[in-house]
Protein backbone atom coordinates (compact mmCIF):
# COMPACT_ATOMS: atom_id res chain seq x y z
CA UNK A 1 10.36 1.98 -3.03
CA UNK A 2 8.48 0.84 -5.98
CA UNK A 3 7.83 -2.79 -7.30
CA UNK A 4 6.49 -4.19 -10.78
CA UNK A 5 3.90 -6.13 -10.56
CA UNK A 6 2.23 -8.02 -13.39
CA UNK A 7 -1.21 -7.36 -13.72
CA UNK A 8 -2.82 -8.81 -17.59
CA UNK A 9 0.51 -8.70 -18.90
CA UNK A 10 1.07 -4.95 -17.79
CA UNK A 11 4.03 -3.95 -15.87
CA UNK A 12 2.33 -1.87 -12.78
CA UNK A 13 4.39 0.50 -10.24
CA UNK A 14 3.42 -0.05 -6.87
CA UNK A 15 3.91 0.95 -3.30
CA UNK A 16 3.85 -0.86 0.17
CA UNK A 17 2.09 1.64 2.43
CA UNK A 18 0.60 1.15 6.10
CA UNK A 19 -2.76 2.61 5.86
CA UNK A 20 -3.44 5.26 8.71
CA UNK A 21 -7.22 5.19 8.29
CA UNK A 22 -9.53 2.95 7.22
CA UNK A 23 -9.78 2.34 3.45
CA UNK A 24 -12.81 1.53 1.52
CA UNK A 25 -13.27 0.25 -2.33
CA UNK A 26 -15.41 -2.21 -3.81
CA UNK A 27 -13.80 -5.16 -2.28
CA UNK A 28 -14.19 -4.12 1.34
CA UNK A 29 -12.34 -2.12 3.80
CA UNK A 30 -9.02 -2.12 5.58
CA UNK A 31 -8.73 -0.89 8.62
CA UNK A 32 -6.08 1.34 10.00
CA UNK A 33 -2.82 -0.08 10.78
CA UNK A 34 -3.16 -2.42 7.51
CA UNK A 35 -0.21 -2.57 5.32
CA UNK A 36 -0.89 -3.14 1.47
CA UNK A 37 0.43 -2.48 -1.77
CA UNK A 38 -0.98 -0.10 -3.81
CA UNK A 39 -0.14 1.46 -7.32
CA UNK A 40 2.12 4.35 -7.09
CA UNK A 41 -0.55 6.98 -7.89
CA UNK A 42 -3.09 5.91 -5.30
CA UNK A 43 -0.11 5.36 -2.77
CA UNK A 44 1.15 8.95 -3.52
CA UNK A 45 -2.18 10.27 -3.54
CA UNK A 46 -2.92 8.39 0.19
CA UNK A 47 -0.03 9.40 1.49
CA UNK A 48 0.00 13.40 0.54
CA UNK A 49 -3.47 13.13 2.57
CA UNK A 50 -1.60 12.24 5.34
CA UNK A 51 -4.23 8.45 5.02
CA UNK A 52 -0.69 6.61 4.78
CA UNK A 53 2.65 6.60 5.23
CA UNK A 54 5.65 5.02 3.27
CA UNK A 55 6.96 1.19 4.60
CA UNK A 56 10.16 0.29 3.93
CA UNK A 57 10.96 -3.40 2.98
CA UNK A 58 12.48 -5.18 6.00
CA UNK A 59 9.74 -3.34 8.49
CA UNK A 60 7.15 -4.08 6.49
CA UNK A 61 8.05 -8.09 6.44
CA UNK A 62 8.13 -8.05 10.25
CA UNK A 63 5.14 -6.75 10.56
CA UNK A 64 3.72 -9.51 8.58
CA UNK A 65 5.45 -12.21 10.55
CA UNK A 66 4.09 -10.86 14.06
């Protein structure tokens, strides 16, 4: 499923994904297992690589709560 999100006043497609490798970018890393929301393109791209996999809404707020 895709979301907006507002990002300087720019309407942004994005994707909840839990990350099946670690992830690196200027901010960090994430490590496998994470689950973060990504713009569609990177998502896509992340999960054709087989790096993610789509989460669906109600899984992905349990996994937050526990």
């Amino acid at each position: 499923m895709a979301d907006k999100a507002k990002d300087d006043d720019k309407a942004v497609a994005t994707q909840r994904v839990k990350l099946l490798s670690y992830l690196s970018g200027k901010d960090g890393s994430l490590p496998p297992g994470s689950v973060v929301d990504l713009e569609l393109s990177e998502a896509t791209r992340l999960i054709e690589l087989g790096a993610a996999v789509e989460v669906k809404e109600a899984a992905a707020d349990e996994e937050k709560k526990g």
